[in-house]
Protein backbone atom coordinates (compact mmCIF):
# COMPACT_ATOMS: atom_id res chain seq x y z
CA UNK A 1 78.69 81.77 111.22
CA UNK A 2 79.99 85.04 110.44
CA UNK A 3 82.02 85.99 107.86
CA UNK A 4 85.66 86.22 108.56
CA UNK A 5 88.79 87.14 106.32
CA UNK A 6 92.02 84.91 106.65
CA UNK A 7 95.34 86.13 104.59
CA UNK A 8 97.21 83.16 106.29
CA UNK A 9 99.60 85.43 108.37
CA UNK A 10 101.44 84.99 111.54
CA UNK A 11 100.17 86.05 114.63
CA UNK A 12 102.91 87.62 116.82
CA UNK A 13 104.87 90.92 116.89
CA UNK A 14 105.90 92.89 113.91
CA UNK A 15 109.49 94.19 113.76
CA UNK A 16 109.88 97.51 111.73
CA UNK A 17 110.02 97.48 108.17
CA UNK A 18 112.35 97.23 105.41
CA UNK A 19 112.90 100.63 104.26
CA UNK A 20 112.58 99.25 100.37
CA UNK A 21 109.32 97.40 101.27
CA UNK A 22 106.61 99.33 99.37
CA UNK A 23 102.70 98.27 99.52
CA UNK A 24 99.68 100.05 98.31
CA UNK A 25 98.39 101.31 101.45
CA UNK A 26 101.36 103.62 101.51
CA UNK A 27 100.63 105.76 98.95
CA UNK A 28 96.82 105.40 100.46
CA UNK A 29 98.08 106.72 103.91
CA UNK A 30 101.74 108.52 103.58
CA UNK A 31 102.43 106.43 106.45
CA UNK A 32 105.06 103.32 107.03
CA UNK A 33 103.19 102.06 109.23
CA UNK A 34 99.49 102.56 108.56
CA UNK A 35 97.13 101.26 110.78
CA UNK A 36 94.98 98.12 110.40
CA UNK A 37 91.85 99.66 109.22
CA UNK A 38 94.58 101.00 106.56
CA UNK A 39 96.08 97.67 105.24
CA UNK A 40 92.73 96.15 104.57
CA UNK A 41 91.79 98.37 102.03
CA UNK A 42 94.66 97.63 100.04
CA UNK A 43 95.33 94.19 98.42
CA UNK A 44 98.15 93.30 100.90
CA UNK A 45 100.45 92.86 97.69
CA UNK A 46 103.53 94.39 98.45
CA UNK A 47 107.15 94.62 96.61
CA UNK A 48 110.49 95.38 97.19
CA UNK A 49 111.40 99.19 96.06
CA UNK A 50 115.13 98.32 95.65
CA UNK A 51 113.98 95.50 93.14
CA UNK A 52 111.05 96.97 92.21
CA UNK A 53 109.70 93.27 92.09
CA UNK A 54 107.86 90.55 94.26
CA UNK A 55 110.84 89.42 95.09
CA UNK A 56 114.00 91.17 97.30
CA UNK A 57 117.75 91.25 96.30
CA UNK A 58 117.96 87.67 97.97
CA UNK A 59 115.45 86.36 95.58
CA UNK A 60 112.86 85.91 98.79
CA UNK A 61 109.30 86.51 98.57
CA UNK A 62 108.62 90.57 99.86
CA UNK A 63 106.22 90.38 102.73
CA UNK A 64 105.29 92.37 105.78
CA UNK A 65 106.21 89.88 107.97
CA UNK A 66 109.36 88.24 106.22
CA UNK A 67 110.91 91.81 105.27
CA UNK A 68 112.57 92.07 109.15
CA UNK A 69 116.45 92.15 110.34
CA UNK A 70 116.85 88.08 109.97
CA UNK A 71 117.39 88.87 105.88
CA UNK A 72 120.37 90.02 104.35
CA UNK A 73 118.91 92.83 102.50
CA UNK A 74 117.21 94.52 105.16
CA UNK A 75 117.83 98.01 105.79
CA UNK A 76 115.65 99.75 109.20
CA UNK A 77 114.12 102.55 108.36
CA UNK A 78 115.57 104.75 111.15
């Protein structure tokens, strides 16, 4: 069997980011939204700019999936 990396997240579309969201790849790319080959070569970890934490002004865990309109503290980029 091959090996294959898991990080547990949702399949499905992504809705733009948070504009506090902050993550490694970044500062690696200068990019918002950096591509896939991108993300991997960063930990994943990510934190709330706003906070500068783990976790957001609503005390929920920052993520690139969970950061999206549904939370109270979200703020679109454009």
């Amino acid at each position: 069997m091959p090996y294959s990396r898991s990080f547990g997240e949702q399949a499905g579309p992504i809705q733009p980011i948070c504009r506090h969201m902050r993550s490694k790849a970044i500062y690696v790319t200068g990019k918002m939204e950096p591509s896939a080959e991108m993300v991997d070569m960063g930990s994943g970890h990510c934190w709330c700019n706003h906070t500068q934490h783990i976790l957001g002004p609503d005390s929920e865990l920052v993520e690139r999936r969970a950061c999206n309109s549904s939370r109270d503290c979200y703020e679109s980029v454009l």
